[in-house]
C-alpha atoms as a PDB file:
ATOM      1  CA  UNK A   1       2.392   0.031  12.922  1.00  0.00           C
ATOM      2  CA  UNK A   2       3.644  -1.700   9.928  1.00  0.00           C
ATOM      3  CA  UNK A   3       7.285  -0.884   9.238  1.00  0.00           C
ATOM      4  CA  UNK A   4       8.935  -1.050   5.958  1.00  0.00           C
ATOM      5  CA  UNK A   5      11.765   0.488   4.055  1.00  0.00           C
ATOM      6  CA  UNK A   6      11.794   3.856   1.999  1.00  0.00           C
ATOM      7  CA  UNK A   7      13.219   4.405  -1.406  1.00  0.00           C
ATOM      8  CA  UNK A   8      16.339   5.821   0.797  1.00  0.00           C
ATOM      9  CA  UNK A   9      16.771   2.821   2.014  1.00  0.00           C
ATOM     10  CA  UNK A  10      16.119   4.468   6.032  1.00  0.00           C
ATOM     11  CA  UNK A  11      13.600   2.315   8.055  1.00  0.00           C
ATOM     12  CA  UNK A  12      10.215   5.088   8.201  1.00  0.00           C
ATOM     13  CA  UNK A  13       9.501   6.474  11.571  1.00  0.00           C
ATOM     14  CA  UNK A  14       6.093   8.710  11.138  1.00  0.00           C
ATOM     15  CA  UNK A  15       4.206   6.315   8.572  1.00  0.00           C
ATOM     16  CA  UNK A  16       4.237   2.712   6.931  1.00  0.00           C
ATOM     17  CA  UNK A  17       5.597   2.120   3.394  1.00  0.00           C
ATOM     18  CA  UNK A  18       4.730  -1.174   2.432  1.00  0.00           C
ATOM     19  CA  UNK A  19       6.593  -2.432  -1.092  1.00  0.00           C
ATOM     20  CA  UNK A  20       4.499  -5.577  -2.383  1.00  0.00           C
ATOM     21  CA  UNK A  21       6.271  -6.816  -5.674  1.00  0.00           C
ATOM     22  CA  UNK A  22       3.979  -9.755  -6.710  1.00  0.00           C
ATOM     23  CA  UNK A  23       1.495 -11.029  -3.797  1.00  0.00           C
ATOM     24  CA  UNK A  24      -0.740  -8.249  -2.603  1.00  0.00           C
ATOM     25  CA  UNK A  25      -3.046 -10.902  -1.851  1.00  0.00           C
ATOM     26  CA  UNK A  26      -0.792 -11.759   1.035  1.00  0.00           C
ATOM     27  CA  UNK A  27      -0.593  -8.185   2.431  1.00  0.00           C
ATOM     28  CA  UNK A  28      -4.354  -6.767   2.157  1.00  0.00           C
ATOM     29  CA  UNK A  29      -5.442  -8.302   5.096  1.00  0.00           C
ATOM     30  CA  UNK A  30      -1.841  -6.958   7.398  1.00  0.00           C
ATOM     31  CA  UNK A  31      -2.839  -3.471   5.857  1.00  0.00           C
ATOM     32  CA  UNK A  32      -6.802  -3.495   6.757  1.00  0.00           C
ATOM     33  CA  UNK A  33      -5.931  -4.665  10.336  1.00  0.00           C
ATOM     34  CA  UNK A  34      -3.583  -1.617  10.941  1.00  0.00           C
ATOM     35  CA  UNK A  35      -4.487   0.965  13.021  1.00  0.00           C
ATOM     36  CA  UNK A  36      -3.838   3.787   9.871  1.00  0.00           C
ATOM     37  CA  UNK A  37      -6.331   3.973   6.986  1.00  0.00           C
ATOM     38  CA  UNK A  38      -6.364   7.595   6.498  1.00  0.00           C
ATOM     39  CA  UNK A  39      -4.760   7.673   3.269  1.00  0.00           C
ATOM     40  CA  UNK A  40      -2.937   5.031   0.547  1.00  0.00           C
ATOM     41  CA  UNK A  41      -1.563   4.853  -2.665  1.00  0.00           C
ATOM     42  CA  UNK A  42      -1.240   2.146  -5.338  1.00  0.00           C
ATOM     43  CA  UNK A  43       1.660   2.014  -7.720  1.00  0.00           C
ATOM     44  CA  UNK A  44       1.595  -0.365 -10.247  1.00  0.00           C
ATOM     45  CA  UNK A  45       2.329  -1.017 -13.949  1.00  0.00           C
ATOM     46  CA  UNK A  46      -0.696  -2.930 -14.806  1.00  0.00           C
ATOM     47  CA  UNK A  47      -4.003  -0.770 -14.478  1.00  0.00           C
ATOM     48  CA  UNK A  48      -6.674  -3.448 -13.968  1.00  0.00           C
ATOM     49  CA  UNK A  49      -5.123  -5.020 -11.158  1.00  0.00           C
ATOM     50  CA  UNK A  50      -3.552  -1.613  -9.167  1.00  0.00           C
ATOM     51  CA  UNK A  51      -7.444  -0.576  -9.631  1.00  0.00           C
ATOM     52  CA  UNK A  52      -8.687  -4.239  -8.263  1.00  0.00           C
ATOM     53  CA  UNK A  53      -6.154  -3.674  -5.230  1.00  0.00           C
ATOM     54  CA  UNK A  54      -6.829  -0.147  -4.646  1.00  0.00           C
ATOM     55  CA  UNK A  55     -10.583  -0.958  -4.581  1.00  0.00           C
ATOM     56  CA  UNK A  56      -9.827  -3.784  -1.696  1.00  0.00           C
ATOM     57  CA  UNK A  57      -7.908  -1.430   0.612  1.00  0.00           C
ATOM     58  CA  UNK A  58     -10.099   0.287   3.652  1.00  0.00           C
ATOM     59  CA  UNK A  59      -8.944   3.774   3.629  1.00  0.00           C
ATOM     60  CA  UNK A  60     -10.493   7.267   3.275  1.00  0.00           C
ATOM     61  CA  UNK A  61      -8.484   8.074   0.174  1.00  0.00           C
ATOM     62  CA  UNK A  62      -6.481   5.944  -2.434  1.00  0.00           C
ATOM     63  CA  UNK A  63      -4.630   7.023  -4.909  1.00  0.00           C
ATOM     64  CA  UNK A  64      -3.590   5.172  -7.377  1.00  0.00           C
ATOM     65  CA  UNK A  65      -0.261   5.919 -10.398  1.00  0.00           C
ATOM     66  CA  UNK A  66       0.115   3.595 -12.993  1.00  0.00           C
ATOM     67  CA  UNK A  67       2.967   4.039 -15.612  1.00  0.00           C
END
């Protein structure tokens, strides 16, 4: 499981919450190799490229918000 931190600031026991700032290039691959892939999301302010990294994730659904 890949552990992060939610917006509470409480480490997540049931699911991983991943928050990549700049380098998504450097987390893709740690995200494909986990055992989840049910479901994802994409935040991001820039459409092209939350669209180019939702596109490169292996899950059944993405979702992607971009404000």
């Amino acid at each position: 499981m890949l552990r992060g931190t939610c917006t509470s600031g409480r480490p997540t026991r049931d699911w991983p919450v991943l928050r990549v700032a700049d380098d998504a290039e450097a987390i893709l691959p740690a995200v494909n190799r986990g055992p989840y892939g049910l479901t994802s999301a994409v935040f991001g302010r820039d459409l092209d490229r939350t669209l180019a990294v939702a596109g490169r994730l292996r899950a059944g659904q993405v979702t992607v918000d971009h404000r």
